[in-house]
N, C-alpha and C. Protein backbone atom coordinates (compact mmCIF):
# COMPACT_ATOMS: atom_id res chain seq x y z
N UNK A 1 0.84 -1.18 0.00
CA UNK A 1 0.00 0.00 0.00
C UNK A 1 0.89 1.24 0.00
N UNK A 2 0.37 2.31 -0.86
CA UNK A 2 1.38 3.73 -0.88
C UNK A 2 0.08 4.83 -0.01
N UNK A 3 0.58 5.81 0.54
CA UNK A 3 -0.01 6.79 0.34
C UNK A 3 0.45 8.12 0.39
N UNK A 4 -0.46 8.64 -0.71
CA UNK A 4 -0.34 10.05 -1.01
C UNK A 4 -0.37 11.34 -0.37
N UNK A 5 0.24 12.40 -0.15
CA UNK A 5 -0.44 13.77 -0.36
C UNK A 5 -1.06 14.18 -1.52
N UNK A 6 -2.04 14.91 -1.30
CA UNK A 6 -3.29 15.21 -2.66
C UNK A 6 -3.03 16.93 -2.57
N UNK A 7 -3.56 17.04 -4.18
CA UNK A 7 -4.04 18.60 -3.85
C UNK A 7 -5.32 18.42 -5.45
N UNK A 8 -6.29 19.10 -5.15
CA UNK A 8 -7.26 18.99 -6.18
C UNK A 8 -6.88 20.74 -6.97
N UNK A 9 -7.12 20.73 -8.11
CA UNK A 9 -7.13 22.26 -8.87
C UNK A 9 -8.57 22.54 -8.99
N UNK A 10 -9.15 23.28 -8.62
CA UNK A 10 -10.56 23.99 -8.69
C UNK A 10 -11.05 24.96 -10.16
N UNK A 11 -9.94 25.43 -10.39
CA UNK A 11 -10.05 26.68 -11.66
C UNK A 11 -9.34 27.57 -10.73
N UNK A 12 -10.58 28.62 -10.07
CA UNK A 12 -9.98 30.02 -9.78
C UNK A 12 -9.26 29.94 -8.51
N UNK A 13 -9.43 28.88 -7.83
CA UNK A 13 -8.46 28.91 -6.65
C UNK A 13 -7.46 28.31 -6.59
N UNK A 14 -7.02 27.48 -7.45
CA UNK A 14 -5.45 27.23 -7.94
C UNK A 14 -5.36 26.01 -6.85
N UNK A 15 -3.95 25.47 -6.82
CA UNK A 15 -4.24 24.03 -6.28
C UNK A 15 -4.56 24.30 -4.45
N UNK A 16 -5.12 23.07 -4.24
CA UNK A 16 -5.60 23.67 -2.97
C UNK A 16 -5.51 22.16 -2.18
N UNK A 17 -4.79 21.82 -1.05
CA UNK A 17 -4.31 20.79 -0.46
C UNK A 17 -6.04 19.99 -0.19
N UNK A 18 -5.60 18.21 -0.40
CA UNK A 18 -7.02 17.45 0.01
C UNK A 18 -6.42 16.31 0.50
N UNK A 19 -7.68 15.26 1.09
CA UNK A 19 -7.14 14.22 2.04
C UNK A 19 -6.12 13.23 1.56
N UNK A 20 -5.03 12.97 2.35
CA UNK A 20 -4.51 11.90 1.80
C UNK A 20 -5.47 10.48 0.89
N UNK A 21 -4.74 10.27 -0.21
CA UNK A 21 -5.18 8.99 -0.61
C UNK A 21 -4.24 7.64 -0.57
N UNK A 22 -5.04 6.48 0.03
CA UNK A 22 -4.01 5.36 -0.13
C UNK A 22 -4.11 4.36 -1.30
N UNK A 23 -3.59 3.94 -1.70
CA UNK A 23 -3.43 2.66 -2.75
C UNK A 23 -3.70 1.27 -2.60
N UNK A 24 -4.22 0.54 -2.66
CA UNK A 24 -3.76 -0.96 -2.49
C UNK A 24 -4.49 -1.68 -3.18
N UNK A 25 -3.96 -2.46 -4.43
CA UNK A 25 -4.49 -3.06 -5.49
C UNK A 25 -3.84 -4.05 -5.68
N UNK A 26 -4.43 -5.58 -5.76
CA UNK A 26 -3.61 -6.78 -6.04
C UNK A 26 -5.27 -7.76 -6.79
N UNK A 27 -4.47 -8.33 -7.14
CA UNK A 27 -5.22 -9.38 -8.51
C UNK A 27 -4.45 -10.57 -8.41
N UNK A 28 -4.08 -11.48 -9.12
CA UNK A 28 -3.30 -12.48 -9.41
C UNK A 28 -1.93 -11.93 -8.65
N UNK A 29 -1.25 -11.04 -9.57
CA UNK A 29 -0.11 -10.93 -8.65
C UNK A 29 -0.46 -9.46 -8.38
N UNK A 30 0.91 -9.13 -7.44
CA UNK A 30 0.75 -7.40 -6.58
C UNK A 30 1.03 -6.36 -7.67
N UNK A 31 -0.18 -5.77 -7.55
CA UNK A 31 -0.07 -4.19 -8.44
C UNK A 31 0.35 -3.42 -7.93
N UNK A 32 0.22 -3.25 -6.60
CA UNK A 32 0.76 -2.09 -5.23
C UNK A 32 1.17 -3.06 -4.28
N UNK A 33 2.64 -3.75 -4.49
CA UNK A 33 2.73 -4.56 -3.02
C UNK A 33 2.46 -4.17 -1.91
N UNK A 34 2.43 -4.43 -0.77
CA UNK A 34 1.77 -4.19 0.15
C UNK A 34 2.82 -3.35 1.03
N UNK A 35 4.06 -3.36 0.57
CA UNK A 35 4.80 -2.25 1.41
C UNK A 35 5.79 -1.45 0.27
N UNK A 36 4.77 -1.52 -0.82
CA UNK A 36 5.24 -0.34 -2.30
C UNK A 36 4.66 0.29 -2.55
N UNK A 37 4.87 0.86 -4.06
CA UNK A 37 4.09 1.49 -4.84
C UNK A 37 3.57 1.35 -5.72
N UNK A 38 2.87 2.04 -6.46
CA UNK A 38 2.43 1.25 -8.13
C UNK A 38 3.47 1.63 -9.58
N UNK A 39 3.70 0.73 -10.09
CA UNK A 39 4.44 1.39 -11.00
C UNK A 39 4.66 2.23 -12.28
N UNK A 40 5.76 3.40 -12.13
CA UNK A 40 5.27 4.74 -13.07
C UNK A 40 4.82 3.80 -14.14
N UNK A 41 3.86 4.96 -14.69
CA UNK A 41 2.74 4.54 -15.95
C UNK A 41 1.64 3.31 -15.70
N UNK A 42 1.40 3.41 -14.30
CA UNK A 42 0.41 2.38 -13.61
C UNK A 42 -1.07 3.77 -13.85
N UNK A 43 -2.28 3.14 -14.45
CA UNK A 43 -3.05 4.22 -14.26
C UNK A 43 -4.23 3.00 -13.71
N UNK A 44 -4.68 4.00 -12.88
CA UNK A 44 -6.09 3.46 -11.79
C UNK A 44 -7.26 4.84 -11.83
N UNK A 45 -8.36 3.75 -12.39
CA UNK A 45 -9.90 4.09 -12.01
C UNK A 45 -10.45 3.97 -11.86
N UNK A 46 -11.65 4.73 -10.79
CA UNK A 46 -12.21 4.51 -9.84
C UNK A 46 -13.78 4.98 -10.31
N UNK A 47 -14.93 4.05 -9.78
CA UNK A 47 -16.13 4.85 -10.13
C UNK A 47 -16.61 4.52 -8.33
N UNK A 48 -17.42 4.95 -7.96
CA UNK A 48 -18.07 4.29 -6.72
C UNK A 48 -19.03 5.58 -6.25
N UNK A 49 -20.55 5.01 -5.49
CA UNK A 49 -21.09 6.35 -4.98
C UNK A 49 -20.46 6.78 -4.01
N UNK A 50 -20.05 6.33 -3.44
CA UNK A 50 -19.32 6.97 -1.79
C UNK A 50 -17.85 7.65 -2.26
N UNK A 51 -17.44 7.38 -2.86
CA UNK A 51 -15.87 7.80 -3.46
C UNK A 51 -15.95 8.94 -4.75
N UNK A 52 -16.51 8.77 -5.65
CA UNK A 52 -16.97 9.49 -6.64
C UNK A 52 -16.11 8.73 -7.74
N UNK A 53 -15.73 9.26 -8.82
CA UNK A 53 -15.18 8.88 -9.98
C UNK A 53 -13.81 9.73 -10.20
N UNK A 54 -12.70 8.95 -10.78
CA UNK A 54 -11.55 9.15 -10.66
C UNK A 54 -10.70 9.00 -11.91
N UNK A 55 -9.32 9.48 -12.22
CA UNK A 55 -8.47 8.37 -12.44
C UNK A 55 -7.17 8.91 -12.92
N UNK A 56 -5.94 8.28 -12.56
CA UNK A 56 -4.95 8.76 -12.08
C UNK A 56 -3.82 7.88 -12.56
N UNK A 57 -2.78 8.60 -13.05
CA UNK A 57 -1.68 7.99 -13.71
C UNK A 57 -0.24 8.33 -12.78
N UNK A 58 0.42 7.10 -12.40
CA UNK A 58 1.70 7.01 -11.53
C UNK A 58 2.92 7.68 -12.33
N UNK A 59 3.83 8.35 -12.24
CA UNK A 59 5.11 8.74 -12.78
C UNK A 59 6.19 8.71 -11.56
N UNK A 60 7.38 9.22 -12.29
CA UNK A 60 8.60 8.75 -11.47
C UNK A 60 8.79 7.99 -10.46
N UNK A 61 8.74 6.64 -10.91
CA UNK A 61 8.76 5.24 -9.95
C UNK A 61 7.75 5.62 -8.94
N UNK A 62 6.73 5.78 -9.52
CA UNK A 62 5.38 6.13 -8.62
C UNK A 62 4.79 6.97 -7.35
N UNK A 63 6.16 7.71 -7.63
CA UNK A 63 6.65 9.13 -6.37
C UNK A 63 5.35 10.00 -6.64
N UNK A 64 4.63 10.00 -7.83
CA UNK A 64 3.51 10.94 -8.01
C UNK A 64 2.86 10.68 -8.65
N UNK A 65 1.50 11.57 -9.08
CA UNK A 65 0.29 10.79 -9.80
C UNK A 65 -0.27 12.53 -10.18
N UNK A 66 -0.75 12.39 -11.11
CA UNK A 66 -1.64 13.07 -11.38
C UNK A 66 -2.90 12.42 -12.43
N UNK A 67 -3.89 13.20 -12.30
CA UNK A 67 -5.38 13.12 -13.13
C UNK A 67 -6.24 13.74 -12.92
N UNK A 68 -7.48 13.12 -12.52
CA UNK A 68 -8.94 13.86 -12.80
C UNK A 68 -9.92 13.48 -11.47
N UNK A 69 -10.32 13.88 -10.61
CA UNK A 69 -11.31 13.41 -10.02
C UNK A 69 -12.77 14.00 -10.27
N UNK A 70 -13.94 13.11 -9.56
CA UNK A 70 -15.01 14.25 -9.32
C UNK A 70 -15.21 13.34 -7.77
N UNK A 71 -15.70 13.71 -7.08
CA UNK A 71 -15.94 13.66 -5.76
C UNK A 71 -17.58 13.83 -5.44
N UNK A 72 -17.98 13.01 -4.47
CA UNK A 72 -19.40 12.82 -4.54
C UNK A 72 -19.91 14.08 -4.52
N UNK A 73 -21.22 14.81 -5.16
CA UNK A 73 -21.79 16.08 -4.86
C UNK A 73 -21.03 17.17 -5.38
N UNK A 74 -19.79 16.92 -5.74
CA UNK A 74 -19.16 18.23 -6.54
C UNK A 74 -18.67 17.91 -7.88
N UNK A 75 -18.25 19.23 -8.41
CA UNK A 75 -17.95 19.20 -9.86
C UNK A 75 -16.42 18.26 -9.85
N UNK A 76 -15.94 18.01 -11.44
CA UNK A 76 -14.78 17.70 -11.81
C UNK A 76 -13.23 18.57 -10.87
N UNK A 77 -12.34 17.65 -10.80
CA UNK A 77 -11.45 18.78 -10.49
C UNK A 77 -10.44 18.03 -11.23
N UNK A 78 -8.94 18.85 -11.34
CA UNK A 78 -7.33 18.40 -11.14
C UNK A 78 -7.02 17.77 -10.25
N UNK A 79 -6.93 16.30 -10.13
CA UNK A 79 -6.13 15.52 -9.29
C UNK A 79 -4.40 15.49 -9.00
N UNK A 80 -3.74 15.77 -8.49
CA UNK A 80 -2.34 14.78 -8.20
C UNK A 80 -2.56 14.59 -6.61
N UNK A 81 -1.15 14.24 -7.00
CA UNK A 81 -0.58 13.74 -5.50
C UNK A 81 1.26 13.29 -5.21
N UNK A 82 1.45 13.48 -4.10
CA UNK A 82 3.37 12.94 -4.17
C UNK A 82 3.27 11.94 -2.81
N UNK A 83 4.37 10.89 -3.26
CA UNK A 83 4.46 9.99 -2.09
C UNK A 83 4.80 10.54 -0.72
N UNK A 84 3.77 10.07 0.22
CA UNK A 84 3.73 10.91 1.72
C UNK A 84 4.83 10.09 2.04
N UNK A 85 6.05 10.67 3.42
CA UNK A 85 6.82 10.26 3.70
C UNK A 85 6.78 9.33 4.52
């Protein structure tokens, strides 16, 4: 499992810090081992009512992510994020 610092882009208020997000995805074998990350050019998306709709692409050995969210009840925003320490 990784987790993130977030910041969403709004438009006029420019990036603006949001909750950490964590990772943890496994199938057959580990997509996010359980004490890693996912790997750059790993992209994950998300639909769910409680979560909203997502989706997000890993770069530099998965130190960061950026994409798209929408979040339940609100509009679209700018997603990233950088690996929390």
């Amino acid at each position: 499992m990784a987790t993130y610092n977030t910041e969403i882009y709004t438009g006029g208020g420019g990036w603006q810090q949001d909750e950490p997000l964590s990772v943890s995805i496994s199938t057959r074998g580990d997509v996010v081992p359980g004490d890693g990350k996912p790997d750059a050019g790993t992209t994950v998306t998300w639909s769910s009512p409680s979560a909203g709709n997502g989706s997000v692409t890993f770069f530099d050995d998965g130190t960061r992510f950026e994409g798209t969210a929408q979040f339940s009840g609100e509009g679209p925003v700018g997603y990233r994020g950088t690996l929390a320490d």
